[in-house]
N, C-alpha and C. Protein backbone atom coordinates (compact mmCIF):
# COMPACT_ATOMS: atom_id res chain seq x y z
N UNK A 1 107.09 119.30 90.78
CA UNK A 1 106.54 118.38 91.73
C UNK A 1 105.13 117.95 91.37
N UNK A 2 104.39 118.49 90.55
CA UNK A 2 102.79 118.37 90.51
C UNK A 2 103.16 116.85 89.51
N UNK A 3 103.86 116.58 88.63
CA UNK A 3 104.22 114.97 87.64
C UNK A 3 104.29 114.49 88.58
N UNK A 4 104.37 114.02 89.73
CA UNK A 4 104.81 113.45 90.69
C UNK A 4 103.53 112.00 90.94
N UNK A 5 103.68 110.96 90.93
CA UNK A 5 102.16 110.39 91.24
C UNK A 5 102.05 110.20 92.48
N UNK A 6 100.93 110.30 93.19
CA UNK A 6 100.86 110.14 94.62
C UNK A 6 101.05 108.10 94.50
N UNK A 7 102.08 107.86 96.32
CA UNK A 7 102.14 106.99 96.72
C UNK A 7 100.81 105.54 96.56
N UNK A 8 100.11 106.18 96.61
CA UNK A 8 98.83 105.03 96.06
C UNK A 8 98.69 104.47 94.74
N UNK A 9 98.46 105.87 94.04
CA UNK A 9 98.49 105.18 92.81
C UNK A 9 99.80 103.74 92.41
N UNK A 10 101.17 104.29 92.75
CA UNK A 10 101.67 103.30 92.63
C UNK A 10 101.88 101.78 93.14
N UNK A 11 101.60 102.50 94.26
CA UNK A 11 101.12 101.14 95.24
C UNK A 11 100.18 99.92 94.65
N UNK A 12 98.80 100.48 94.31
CA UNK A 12 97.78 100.01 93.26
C UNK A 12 98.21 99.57 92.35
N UNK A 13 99.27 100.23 91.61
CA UNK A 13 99.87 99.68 90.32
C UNK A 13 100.40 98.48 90.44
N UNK A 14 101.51 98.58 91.64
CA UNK A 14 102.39 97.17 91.98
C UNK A 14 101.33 96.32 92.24
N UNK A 15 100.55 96.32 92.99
CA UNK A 15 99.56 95.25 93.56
C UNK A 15 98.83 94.67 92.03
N UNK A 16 98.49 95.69 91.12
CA UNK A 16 97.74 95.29 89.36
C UNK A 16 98.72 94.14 88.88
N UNK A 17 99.68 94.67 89.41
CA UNK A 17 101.25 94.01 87.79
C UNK A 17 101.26 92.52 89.16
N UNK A 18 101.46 92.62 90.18
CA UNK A 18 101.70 91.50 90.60
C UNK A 18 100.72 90.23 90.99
N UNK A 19 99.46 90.57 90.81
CA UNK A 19 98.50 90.05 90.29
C UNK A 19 98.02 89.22 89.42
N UNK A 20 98.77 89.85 88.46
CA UNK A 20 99.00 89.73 87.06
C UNK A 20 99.48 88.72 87.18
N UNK A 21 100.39 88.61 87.44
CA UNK A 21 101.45 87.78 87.67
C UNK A 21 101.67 86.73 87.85
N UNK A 22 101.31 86.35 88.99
CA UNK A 22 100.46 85.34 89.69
C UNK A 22 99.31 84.85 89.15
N UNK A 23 99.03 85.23 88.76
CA UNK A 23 97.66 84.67 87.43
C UNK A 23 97.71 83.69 86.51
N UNK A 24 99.49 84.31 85.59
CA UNK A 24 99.88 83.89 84.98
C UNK A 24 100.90 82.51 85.59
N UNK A 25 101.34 82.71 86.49
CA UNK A 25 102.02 81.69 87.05
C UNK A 25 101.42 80.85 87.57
N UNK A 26 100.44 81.26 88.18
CA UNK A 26 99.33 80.10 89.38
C UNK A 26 98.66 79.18 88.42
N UNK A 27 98.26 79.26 86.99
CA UNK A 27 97.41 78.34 85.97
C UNK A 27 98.65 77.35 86.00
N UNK A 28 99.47 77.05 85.61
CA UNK A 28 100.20 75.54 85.63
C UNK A 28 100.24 75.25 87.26
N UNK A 29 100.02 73.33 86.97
CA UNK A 29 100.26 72.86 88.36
C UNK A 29 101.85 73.08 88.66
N UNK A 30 102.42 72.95 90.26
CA UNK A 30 103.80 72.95 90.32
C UNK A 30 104.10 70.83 90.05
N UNK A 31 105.42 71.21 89.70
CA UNK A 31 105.78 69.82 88.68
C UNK A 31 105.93 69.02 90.40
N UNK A 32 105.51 67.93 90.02
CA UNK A 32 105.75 66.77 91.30
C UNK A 32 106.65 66.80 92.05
N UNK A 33 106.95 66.49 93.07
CA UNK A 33 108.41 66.54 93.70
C UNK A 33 108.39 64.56 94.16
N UNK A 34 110.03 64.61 93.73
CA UNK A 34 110.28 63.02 93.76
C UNK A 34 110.29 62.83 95.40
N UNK A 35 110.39 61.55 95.94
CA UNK A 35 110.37 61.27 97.24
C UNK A 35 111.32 61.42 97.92
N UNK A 36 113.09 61.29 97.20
CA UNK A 36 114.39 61.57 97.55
C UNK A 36 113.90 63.14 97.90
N UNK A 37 113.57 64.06 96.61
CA UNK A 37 113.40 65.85 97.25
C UNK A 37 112.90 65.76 98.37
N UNK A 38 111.61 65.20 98.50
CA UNK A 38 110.69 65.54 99.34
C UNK A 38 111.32 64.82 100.95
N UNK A 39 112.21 64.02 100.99
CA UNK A 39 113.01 63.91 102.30
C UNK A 39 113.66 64.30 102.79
N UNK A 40 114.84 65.21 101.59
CA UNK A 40 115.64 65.57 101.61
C UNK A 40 115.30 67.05 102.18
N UNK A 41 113.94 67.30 101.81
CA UNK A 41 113.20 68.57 102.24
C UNK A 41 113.00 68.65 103.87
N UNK A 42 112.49 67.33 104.07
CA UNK A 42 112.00 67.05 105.98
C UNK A 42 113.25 67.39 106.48
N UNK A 43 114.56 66.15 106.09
CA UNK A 43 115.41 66.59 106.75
C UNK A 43 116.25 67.97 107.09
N UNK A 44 116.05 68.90 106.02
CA UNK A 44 116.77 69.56 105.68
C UNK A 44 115.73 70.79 106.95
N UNK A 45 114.74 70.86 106.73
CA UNK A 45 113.76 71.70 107.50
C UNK A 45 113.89 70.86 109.20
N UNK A 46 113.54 70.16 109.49
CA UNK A 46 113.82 69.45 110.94
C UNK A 46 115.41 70.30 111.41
N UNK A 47 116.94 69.10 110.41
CA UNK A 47 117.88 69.57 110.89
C UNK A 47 118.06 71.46 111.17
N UNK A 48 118.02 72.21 110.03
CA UNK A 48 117.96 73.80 109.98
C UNK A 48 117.63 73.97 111.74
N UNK A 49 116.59 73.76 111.69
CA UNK A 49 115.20 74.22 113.00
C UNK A 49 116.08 73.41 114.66
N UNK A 50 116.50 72.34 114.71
CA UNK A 50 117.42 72.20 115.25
C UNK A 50 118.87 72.74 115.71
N UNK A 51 119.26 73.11 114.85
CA UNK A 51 120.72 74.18 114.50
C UNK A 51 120.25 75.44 115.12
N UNK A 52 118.85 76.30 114.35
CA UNK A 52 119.10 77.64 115.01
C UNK A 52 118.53 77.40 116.56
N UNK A 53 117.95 76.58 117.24
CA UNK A 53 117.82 76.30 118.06
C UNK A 53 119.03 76.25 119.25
N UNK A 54 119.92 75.32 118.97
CA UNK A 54 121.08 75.24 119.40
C UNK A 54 122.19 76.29 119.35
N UNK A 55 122.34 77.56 118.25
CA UNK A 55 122.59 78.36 118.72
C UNK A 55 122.41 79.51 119.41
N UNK A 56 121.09 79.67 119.00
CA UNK A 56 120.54 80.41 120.02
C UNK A 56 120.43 80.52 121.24
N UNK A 57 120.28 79.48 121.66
CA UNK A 57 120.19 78.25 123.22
C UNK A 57 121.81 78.70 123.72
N UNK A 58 122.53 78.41 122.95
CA UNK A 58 124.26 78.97 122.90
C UNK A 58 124.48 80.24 123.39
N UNK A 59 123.99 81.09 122.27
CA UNK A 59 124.04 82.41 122.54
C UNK A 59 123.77 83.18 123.46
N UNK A 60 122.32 82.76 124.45
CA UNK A 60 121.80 82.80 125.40
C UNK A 60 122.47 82.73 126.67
N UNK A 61 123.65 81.33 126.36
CA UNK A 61 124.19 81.07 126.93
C UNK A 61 125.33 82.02 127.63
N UNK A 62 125.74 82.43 126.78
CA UNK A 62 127.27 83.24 126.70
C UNK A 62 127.09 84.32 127.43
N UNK A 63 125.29 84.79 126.84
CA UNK A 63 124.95 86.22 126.96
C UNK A 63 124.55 86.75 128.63
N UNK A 64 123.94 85.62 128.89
CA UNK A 64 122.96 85.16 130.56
C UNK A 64 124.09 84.56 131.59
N UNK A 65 124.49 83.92 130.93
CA UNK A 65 125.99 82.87 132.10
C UNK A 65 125.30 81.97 132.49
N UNK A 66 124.82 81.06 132.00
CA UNK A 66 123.21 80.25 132.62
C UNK A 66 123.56 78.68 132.14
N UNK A 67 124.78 78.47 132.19
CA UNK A 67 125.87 77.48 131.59
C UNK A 67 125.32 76.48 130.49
N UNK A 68 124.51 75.42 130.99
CA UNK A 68 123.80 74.33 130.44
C UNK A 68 121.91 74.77 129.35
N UNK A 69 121.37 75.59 130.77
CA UNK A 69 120.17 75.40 130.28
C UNK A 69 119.64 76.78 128.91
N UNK A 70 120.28 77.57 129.03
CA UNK A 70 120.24 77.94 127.06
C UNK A 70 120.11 77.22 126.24
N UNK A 71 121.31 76.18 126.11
CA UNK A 71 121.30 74.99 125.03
C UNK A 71 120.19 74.28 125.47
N UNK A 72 119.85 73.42 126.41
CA UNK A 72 118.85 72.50 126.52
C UNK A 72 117.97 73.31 126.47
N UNK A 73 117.18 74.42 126.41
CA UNK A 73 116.06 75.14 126.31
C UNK A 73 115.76 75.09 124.43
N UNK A 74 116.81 75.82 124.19
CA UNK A 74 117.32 75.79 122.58
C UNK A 74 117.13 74.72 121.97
N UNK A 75 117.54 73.99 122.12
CA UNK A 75 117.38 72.66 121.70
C UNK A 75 115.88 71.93 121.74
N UNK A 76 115.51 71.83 122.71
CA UNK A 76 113.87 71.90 122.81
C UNK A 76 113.42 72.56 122.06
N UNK A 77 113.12 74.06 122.00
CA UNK A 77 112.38 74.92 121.08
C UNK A 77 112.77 74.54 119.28
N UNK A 78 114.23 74.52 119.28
CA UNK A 78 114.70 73.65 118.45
C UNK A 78 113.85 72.35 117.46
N UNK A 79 113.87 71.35 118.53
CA UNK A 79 113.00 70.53 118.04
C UNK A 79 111.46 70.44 117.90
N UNK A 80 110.82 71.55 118.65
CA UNK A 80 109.84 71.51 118.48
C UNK A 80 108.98 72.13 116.93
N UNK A 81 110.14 73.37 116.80
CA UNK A 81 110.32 74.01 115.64
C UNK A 81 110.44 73.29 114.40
N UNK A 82 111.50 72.30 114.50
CA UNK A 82 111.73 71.38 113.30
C UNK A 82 110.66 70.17 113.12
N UNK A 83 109.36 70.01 114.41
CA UNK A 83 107.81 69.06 113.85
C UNK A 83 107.28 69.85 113.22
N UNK A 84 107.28 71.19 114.07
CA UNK A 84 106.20 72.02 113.05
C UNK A 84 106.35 72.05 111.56
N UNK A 85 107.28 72.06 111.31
CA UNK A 85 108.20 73.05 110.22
C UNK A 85 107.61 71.24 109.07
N UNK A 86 107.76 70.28 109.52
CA UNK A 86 107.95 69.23 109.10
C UNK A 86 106.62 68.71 108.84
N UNK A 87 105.71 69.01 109.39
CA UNK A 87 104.03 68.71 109.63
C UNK A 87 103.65 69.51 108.73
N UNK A 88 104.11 71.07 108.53
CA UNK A 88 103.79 72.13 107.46
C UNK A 88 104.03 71.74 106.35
N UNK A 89 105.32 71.07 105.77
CA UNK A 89 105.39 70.47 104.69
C UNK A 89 104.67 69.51 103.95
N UNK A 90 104.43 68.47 105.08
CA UNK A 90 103.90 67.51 104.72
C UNK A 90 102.14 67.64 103.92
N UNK A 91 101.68 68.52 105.21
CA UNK A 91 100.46 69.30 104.54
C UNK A 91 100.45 70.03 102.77
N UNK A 92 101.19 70.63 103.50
CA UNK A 92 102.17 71.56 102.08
C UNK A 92 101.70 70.38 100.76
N UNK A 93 102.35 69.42 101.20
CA UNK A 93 102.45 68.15 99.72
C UNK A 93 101.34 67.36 99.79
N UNK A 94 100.89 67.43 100.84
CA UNK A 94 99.54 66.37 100.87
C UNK A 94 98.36 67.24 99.81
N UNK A 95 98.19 68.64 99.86
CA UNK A 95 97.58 69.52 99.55
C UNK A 95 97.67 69.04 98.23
N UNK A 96 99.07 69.71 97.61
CA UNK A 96 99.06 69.77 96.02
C UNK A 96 99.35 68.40 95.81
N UNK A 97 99.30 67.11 96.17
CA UNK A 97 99.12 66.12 95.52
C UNK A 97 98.23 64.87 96.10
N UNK A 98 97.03 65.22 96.33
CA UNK A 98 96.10 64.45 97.32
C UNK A 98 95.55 63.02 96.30
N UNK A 99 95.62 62.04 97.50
CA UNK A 99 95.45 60.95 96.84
C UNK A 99 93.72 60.68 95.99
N UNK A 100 94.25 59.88 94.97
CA UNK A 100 92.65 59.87 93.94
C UNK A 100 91.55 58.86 94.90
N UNK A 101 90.32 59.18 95.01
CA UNK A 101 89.31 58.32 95.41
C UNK A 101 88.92 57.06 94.64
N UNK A 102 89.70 57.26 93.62
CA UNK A 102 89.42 55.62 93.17
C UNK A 102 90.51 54.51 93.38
N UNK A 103 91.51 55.30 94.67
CA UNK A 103 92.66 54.03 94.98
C UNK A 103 92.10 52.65 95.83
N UNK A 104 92.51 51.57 95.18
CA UNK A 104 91.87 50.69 95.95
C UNK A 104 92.63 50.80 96.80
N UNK A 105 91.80 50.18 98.31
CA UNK A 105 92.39 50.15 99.33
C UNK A 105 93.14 49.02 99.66
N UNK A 106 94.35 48.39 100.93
CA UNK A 106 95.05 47.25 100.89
C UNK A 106 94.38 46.83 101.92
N UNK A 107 93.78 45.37 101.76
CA UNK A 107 93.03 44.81 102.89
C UNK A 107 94.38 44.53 104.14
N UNK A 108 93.55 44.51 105.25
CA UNK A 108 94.70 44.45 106.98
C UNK A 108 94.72 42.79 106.81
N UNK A 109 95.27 42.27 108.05
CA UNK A 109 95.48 40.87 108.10
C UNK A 109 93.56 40.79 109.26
N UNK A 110 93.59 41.82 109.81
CA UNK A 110 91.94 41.66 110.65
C UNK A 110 90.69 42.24 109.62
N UNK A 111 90.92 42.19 108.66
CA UNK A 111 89.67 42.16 107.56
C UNK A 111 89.66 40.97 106.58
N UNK A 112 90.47 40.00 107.52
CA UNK A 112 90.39 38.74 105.95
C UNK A 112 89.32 38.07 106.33
């Protein structure tokens, strides 16, 4: 038992190597995402967040006897879940691909 390494040390170790790691991975940018992904992403995060909403709301249902308002509760939390989720992304991409300060701007029809 004394070969044995105490729980820290390894702990420390994992935290060294994965570090590491990430070091090595974090120096390249992540590659662009096209605008089809990146919708396909909203929708896909909105619809999801919707769904577990609705079953849950369901489940609630079955579980409580509370006929209607599970689902319409569900559904709400639901959708509220799928802005967040959708606002996070968007940040998410606004972040790693923020527009350059030398874009010209498009004049309005009330600045001519």
């Amino acid at each position: 038992m004394a070969d044995r390494t105490p729980p820290e040390d390894a702990l420390s170790d994992l935290r060294r190597r994965v570090d590491a790691a990430r070091g090595e991975s974090g120096s390249a940018p992540p590659p662009p995402q096209s605008p089809a992904s990146l919708a396909l992403r909203f929708g896909g995060e909105f619809g999801a967040a919707i769904i577990v909403g609705a079953l849950l709301g369901y489940g609630a249902d079955a579980f409580l006897h509370a006929s209607p308002w599970g689902l319409i509760v569900g559904l709400g939390l639901g959708f509220a879940a799928g802005v967040v989720n959708v606002v996070r992304v968007a940040q998410a991409y606004s972040r790693s691909a923020p527009v350059a300060t030398d874009t010209p701007s498009i004049k309005d029809d009330e600045e001519d």
